[in-house]
Protein backbone atom coordinates (compact mmCIF):
# COMPACT_ATOMS: atom_id res chain seq x y z
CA UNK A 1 81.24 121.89 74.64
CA UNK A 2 85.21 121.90 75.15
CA UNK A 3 85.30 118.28 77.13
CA UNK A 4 83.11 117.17 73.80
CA UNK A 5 85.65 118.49 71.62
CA UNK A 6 88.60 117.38 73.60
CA UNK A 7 86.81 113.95 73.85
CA UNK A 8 86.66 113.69 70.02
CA UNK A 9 90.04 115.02 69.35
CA UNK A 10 91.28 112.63 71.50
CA UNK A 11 89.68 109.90 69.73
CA UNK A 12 90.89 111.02 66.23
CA UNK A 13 94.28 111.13 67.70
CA UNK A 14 93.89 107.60 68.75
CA UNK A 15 92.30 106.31 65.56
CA UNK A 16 95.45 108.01 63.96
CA UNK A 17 97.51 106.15 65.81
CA UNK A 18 96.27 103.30 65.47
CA UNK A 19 95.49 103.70 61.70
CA UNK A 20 99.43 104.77 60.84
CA UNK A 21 100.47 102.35 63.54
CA UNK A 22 98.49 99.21 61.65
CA UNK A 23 100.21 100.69 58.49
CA UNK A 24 103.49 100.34 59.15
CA UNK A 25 102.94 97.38 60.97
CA UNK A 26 101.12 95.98 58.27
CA UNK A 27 104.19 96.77 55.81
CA UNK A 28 106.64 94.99 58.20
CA UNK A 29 105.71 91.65 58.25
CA UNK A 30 106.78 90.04 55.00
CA UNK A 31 105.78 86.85 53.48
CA UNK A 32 108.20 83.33 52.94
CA UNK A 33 110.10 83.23 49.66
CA UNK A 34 108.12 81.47 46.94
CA UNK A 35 110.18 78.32 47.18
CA UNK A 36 110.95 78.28 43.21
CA UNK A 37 112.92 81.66 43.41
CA UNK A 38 115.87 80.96 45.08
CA UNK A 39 117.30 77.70 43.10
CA UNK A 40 116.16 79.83 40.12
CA UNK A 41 118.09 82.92 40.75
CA UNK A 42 121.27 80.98 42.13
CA UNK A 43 121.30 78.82 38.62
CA UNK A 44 121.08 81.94 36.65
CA UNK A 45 123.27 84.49 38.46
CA UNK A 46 126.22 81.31 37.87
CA UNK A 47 129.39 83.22 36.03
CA UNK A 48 129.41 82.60 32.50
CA UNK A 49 132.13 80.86 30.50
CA UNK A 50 134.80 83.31 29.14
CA UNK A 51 136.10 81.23 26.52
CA UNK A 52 134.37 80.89 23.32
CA UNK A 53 131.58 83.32 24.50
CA UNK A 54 130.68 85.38 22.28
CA UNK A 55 129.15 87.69 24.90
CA UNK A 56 132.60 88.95 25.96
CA UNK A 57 134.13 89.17 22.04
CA UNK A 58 131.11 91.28 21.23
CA UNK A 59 132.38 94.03 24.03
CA UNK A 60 136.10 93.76 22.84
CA UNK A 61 135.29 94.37 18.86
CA UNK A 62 134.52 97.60 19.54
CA UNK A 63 138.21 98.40 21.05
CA UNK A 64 140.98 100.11 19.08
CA UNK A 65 142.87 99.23 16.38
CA UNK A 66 145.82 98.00 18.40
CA UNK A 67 143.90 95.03 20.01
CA UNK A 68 145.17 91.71 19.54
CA UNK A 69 143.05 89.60 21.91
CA UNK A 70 139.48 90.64 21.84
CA UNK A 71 137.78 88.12 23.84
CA UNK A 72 140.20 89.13 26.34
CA UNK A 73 139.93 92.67 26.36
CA UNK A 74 136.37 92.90 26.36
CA UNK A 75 136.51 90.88 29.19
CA UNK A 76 138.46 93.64 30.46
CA UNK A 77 135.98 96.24 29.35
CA UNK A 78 132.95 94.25 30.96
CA UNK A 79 135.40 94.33 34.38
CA UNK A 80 135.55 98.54 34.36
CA UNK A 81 131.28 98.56 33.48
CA UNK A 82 130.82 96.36 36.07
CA UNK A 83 133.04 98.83 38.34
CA UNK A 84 130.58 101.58 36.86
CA UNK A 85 127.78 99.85 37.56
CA UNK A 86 128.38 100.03 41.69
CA UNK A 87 127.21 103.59 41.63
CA UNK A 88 124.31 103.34 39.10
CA UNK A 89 121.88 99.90 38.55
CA UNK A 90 120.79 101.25 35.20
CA UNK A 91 124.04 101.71 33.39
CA UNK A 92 124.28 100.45 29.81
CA UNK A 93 128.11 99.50 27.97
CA UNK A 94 128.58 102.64 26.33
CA UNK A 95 132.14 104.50 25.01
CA UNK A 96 133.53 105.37 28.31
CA UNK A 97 134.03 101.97 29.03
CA UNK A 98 136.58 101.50 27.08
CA UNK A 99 139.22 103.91 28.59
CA UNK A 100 142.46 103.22 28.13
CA UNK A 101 141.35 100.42 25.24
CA UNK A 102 140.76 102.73 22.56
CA UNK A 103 136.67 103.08 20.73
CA UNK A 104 135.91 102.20 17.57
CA UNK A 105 133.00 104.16 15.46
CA UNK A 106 131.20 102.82 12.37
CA UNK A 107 132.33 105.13 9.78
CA UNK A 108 130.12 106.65 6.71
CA UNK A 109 127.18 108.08 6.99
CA UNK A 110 125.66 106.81 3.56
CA UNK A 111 126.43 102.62 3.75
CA UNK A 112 124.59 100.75 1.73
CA UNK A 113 120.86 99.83 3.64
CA UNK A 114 120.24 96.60 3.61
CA UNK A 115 118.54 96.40 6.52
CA UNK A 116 114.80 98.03 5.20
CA UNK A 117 111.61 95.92 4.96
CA UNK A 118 112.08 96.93 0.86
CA UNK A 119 113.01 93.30 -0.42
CA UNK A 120 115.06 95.44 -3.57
CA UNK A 121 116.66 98.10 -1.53
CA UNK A 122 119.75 96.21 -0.36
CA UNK A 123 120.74 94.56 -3.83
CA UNK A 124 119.88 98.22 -5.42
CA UNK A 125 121.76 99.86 -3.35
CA UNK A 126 125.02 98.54 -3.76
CA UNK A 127 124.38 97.92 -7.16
CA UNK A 128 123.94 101.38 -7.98
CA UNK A 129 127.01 102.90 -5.62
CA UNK A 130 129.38 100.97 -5.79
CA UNK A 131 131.62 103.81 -5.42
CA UNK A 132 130.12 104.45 -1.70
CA UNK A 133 130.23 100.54 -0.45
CA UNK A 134 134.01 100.15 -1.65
CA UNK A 135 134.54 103.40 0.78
CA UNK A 136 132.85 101.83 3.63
CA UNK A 137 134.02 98.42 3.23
CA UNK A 138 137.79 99.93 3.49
CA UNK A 139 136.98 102.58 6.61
CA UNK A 140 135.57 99.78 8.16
CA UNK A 141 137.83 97.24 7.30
CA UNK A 142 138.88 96.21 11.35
CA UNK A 143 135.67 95.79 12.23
CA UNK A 144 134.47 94.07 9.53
CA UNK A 145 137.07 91.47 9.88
CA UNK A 146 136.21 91.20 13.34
CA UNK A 147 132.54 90.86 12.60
CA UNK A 148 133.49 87.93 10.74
CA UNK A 149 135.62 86.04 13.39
CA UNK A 150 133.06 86.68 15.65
CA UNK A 151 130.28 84.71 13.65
CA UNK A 152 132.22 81.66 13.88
CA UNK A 153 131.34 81.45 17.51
CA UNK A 154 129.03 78.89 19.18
CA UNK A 155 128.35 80.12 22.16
CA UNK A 156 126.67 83.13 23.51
CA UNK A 157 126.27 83.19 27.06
CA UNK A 158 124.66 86.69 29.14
CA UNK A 159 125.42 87.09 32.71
CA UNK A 160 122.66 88.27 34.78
CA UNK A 161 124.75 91.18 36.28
CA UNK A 162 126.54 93.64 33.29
CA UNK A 163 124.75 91.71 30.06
CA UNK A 164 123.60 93.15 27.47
CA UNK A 165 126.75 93.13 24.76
CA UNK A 166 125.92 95.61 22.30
CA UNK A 167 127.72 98.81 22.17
CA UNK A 168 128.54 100.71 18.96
CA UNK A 169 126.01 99.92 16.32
CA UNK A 170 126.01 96.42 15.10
CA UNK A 171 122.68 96.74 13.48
CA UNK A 172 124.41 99.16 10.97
CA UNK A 173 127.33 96.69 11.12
CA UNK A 174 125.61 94.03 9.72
CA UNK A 175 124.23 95.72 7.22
CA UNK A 176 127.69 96.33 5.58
CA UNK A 177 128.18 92.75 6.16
CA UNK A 178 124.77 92.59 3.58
CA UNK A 179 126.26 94.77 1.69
CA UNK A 180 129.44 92.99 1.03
CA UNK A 181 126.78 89.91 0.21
CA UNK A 182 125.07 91.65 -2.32
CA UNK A 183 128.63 92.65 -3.92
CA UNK A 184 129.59 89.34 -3.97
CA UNK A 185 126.18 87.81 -5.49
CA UNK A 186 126.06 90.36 -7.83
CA UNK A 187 130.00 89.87 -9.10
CA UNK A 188 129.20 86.27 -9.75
CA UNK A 189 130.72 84.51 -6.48
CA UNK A 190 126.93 83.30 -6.07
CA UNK A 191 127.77 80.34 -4.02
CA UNK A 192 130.16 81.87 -1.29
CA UNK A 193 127.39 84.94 -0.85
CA UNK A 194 124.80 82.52 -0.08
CA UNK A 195 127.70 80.60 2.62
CA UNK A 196 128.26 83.81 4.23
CA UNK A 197 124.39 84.59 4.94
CA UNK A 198 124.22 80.91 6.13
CA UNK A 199 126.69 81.53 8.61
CA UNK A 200 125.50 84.84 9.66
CA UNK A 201 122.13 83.51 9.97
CA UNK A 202 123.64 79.99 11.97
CA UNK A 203 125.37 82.70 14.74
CA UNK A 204 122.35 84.62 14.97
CA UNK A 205 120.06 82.03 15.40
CA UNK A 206 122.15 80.53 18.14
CA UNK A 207 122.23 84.06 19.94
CA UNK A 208 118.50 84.22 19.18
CA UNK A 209 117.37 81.14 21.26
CA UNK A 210 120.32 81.12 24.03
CA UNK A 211 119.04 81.97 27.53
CA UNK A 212 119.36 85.47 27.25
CA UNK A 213 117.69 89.33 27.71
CA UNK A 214 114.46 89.73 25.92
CA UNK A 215 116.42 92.99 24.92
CA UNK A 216 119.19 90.53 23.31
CA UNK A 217 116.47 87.84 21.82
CA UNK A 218 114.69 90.57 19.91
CA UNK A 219 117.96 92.04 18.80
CA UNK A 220 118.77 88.80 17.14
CA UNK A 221 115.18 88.52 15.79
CA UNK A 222 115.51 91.68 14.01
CA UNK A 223 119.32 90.44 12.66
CA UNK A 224 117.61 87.47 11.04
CA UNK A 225 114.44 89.46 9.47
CA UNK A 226 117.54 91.69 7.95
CA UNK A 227 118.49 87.93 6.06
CA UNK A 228 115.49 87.19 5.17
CA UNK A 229 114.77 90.91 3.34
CA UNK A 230 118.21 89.69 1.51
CA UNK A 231 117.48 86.20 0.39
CA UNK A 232 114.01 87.47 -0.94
CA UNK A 233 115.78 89.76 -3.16
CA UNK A 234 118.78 86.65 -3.92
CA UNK A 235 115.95 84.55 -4.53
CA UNK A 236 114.68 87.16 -7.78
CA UNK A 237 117.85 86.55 -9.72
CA UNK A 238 119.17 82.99 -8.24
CA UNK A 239 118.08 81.33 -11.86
CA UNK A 240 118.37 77.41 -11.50
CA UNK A 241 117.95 78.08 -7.69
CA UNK A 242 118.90 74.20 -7.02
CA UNK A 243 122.25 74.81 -7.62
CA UNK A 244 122.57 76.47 -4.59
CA UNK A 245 120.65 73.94 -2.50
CA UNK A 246 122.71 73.52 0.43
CA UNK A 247 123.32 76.70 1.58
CA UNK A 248 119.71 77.82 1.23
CA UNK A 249 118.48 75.05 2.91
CA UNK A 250 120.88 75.98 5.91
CA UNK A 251 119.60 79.76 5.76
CA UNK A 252 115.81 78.59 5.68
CA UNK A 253 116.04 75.74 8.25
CA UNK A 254 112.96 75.51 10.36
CA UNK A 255 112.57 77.12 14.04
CA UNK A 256 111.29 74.51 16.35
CA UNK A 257 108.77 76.00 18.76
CA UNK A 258 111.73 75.35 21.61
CA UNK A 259 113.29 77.84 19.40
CA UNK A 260 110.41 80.28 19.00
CA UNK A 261 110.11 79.87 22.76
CA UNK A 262 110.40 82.81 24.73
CA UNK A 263 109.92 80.63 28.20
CA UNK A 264 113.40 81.09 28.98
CA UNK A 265 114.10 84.33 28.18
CA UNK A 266 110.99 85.29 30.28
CA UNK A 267 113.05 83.54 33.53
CA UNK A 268 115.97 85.63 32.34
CA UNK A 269 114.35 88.57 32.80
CA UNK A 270 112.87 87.99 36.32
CA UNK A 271 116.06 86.85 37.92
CA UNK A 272 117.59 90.28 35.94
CA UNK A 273 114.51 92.12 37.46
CA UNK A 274 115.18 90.39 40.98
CA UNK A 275 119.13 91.21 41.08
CA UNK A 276 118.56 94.94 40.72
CA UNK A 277 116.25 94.79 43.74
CA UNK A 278 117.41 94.77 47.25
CA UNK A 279 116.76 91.21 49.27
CA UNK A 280 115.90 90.37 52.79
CA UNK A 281 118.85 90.85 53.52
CA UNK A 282 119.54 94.41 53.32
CA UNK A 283 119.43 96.31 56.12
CA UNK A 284 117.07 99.43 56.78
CA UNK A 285 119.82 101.88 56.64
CA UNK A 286 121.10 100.60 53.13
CA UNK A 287 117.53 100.96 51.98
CA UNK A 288 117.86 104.35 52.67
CA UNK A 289 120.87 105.21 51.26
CA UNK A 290 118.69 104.22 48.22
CA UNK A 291 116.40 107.41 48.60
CA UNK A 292 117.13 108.74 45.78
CA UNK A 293 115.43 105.85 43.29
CA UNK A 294 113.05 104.57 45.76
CA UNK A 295 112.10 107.40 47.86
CA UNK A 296 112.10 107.13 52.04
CA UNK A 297 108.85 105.92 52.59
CA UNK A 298 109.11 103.12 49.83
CA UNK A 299 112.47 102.18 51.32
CA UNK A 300 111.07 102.03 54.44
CA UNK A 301 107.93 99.77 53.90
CA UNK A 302 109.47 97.65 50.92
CA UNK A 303 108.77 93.97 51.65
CA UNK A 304 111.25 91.66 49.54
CA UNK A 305 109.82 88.73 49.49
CA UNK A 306 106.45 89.71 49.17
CA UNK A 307 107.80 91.99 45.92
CA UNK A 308 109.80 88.96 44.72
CA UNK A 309 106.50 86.43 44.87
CA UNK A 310 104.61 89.29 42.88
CA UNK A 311 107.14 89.55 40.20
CA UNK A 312 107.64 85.88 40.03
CA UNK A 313 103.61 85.10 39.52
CA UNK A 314 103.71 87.41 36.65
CA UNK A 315 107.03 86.29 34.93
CA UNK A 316 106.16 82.56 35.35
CA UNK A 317 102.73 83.32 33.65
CA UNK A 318 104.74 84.98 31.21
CA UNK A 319 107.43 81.98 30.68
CA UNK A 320 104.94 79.17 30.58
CA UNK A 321 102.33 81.29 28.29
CA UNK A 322 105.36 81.82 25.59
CA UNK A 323 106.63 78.36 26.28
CA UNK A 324 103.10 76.98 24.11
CA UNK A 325 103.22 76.14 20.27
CA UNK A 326 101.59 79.35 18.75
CA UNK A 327 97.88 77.77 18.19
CA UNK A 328 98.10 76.95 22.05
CA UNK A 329 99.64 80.60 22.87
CA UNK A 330 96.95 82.13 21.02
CA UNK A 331 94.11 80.11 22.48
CA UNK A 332 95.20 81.19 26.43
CA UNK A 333 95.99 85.02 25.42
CA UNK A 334 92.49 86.43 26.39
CA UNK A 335 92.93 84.71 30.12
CA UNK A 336 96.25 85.95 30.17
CA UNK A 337 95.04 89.61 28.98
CA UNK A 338 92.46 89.27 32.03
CA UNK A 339 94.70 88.65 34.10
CA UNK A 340 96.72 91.23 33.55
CA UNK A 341 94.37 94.01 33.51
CA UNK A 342 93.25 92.86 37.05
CA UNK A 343 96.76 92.38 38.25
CA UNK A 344 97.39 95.93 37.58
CA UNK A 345 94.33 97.61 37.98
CA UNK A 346 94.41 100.58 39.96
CA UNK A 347 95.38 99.37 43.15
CA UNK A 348 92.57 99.26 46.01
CA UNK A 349 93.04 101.60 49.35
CA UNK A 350 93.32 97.86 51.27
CA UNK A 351 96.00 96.80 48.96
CA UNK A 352 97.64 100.57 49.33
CA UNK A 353 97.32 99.78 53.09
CA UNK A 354 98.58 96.53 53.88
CA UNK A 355 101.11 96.50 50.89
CA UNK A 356 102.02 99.79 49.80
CA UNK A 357 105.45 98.90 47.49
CA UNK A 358 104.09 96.18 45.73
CA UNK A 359 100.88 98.04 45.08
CA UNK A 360 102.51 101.09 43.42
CA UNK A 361 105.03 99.09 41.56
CA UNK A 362 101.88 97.28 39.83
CA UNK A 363 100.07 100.46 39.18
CA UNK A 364 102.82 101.35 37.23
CA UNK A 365 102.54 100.23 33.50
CA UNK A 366 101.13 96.42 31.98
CA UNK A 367 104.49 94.92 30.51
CA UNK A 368 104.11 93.84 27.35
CA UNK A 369 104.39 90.64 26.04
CA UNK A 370 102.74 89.87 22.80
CA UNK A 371 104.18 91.55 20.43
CA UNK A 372 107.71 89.65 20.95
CA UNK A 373 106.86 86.22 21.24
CA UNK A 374 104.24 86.94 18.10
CA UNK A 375 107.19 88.29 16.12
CA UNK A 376 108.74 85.08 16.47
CA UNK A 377 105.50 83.20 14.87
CA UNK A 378 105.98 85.81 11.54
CA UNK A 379 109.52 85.05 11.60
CA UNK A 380 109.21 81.46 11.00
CA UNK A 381 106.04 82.15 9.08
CA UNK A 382 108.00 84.87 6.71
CA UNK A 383 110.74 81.54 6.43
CA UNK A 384 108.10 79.30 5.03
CA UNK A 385 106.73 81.91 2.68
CA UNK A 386 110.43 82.11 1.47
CA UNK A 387 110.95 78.30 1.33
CA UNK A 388 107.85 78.59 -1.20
CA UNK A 389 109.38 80.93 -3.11
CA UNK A 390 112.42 78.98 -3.61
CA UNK A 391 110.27 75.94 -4.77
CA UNK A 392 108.30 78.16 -6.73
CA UNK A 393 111.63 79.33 -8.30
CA UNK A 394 113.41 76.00 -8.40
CA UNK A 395 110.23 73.98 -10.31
CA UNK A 396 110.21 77.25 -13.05
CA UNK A 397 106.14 77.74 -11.81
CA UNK A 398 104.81 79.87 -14.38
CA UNK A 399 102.44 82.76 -13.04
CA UNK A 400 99.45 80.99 -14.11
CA UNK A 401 100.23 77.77 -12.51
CA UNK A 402 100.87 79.00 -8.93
CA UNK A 403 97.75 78.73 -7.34
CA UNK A 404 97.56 75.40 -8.67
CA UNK A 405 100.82 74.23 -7.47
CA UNK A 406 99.95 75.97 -4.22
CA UNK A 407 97.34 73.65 -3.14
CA UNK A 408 99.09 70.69 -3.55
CA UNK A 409 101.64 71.33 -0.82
CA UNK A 410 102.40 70.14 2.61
CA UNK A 411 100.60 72.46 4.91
CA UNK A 412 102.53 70.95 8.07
CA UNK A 413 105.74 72.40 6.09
CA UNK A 414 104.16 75.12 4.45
CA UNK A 415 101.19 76.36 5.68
CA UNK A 416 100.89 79.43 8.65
CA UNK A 417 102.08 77.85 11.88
CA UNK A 418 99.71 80.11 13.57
CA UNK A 419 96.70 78.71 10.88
CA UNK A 420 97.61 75.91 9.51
CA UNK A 421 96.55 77.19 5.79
CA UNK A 422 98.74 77.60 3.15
CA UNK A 423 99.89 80.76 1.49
CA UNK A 424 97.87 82.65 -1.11
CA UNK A 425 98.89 84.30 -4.27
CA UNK A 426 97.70 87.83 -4.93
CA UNK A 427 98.77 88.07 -9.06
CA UNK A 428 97.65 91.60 -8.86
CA UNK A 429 100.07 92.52 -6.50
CA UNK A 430 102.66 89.64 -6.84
CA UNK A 431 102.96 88.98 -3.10
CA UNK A 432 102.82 85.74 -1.19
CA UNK A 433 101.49 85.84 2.21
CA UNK A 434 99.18 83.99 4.61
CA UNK A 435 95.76 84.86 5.46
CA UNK A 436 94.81 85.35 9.57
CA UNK A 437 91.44 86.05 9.30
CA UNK A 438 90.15 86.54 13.05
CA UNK A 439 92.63 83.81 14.53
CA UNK A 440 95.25 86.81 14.51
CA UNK A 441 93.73 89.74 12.90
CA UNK A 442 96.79 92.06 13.78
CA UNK A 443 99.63 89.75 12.34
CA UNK A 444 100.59 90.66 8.44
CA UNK A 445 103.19 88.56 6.43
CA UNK A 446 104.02 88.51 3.17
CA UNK A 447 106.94 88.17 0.47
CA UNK A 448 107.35 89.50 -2.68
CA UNK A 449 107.95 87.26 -6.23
């Protein structure tokens, strides 16, 4: 019985071995760089301009009072986060950046919102305290004259390495810059409100569809929905609306689908992904130093390149799937959903064996994608719905005359860019919007008249 036992132990030992043995040495041997990476990541990870970037005057309008160059000093402030970043690879601009620069806060707790979904709630609100937006205007005069120099800029540029540009609030920001609209609509300087949202809406858009973050694309998405809530409202008390032709025609300009495009952005955020990962190059003691986010074993069995190629198959999907015109996009979703859901499936015990990092890091969570490059079709569709409103406005269209003039428009200008029909009139509700049916049953867009 015992040389039996010893016989078996023996070979349990030795399929041990041999089982461990084959697992580490599967881990080891890592595949060749997908050839597309590497020109990729080097053209992306290229410094960024300083001057007239808007990325670095961003940083710096947030600095004290005393600051006379602030392109320069958030340049300066980006330099110390950078410094900060060395000891942690998930560190966002915040306050403590700013050291010996000095930290603005948005003052008042009660500013005028002009940022709501509400079409009325921006024009109401100032209109009925003007007491409170005078306050705010004057506690937050510095930054609001810095909010204005920096809309004049052209260029927004995000380096790979330390982006992401937006400390303090400038949501809330650019609401008192609304604000400050409304006031000026409402005390008659009609034409030089509408030139302000214009060029609010021009630096936006240009931040919008620059190579940048998906974090900083949506940002700017949500900035120009914040115009558009605006103008709706404008648009109820704009009486001969023609008058103000050119400036509304610069606020509702088309996006292009290479502006609705989130190809780009999707690149962005691989080589972003890829620079917070260690490369080939790294040596088996500095991936252990890194215990502490990846864990030992991880460390020890992490294959680069084979964890590069994965990310890069699903962020090229990603960059060519958001790169088609919306009817396109929406036709190649389901494949792309089913390919996702098998991508990260729960991972199989072969996968677990013969590439354990990779394996666990897709087990993880199914990025999302949708939503963001979807947002993008209601934002131009929300545009058009406006655009009709201003005809609608500007031709004096009577109530019981708007379905009429309704059908007779271009649907290449006006219709859904997702449907290709034109808008419908509910009189019971007094709402314009577009109807998706089953094409994209989840999307809702509408505007009030």
């Amino acid at each position: 019985m015992w040389p039996g036992l010893k016989k078996t132990l023996k070979v349990l030992v030795l399929l041990l071995v041999v089982f461990v043995g084959g697992f580490f040495l599967a881990n080891s041997i890592d595949e060749e760089l997908n050839p597309e990476i590497a020109p990729l990541l080097a053209d992306l990870e290229r410094p960024v301009p300083v001057e007239g970037n808007a990325f670095f005057y961003v940083i710096g309008m947030w600095a004290g009072e005393e600051t006379e160059d602030v392109l320069q000093t958030g340049v300066a402030i980006h330099g110390t986060f950078l410094q900060r970043m060395d000891n942690s690879a998930s560190a966002f601009l915040d306050e403590q950046d700013y050291t010996t620069h000095g930290h603005l806060v948005l003052q008042g707790e009660n500013l005028p919102d002009c940022g709501g979904q509400m079409a009325s709630r921006c024009m109401m609100a100032v209109r009925e305290n003007r007491a409170a937006w005078r306050k705010a205007r004057q506690d937050n005069e510095v930054l609001l004259t810095r909010y204005h120099a920096l809309l004049a800029y052209r260029q927004f540029r995000e380096p790979i390495v330390g982006g992401v540009a937006w400390p303090g609030n400038v949501i809330r920001l650019h609401r008192l810059y609304l604000a400050g609209i409304a006031a000026d609509w409402q005390d008659g300087r009609q034409q030089a409100a509408l030139e302000r949202l214009a060029r609010a809406q021009a630096f936006w858009r240009g931040v919008a569809t620059s190579q940048t973050s998906l974090l900083t694309h949506m940002f700017a998405v949500a900035v120009i929905e914040q115009n558009y809530s605006l103008l709706e409202d404008i648009l109820q008390d704009c009486g001969d609306c023609r008058v103000h032709a050119e400036p509304l025609s610069a606020i509702l300009r088309e996006f292009r689908n290479a502006e609705l495009s989130l190809r780009d952005v999707y690149l962005w955020e691989f080589a972003w992904i890829a620079s917070q990962l260690p490369d080939a190059g790294e040596s088996t003691d500095t991936l252990a130093e890194q215990a502490d986010v990846w864990g030992w074993l991880p460390a020890m069995l992490y294959k680069p390149n084979t964890t590069h190629n994965s990310l890069w198959e699903m962020f090229s999907r990603f960059s060519q799937l958001t790169g088609l015109p919306p009817r396109d996009y929406l036709a190649a979703r389901d494949e792309m959903a089913t390919w996702l859901e098998a991508r990260f499936a729960e991972p199989s015990l072969l996968d677990m064996y013969t590439n354990f990092v990779d394996s666990m890091l897709s087990a993880i969570a199914v990025p999302s994608y949708q939503q963001f490059y979807e947002r993008g079709f209601a934002l131009e569709d929300r545009r058009r719905l406006i655009s009709v409103k201003w005809l609608l406005r500007s031709e004096g269209v009577g109530k019981m005359a708007i379905d009429g003039f309704l059908a007779g428009l271009d649907a290449e200008v006006y219709g859904s860019i997702v449907t290709g029909r034109l808008p419908h009139y509910d009189a019971a509700t007094g709402t314009l919007s577009f109807d998706y049916g089953d094409v994209n049953p989840d999307m809702t867009v509408s505007v009030s008249l």
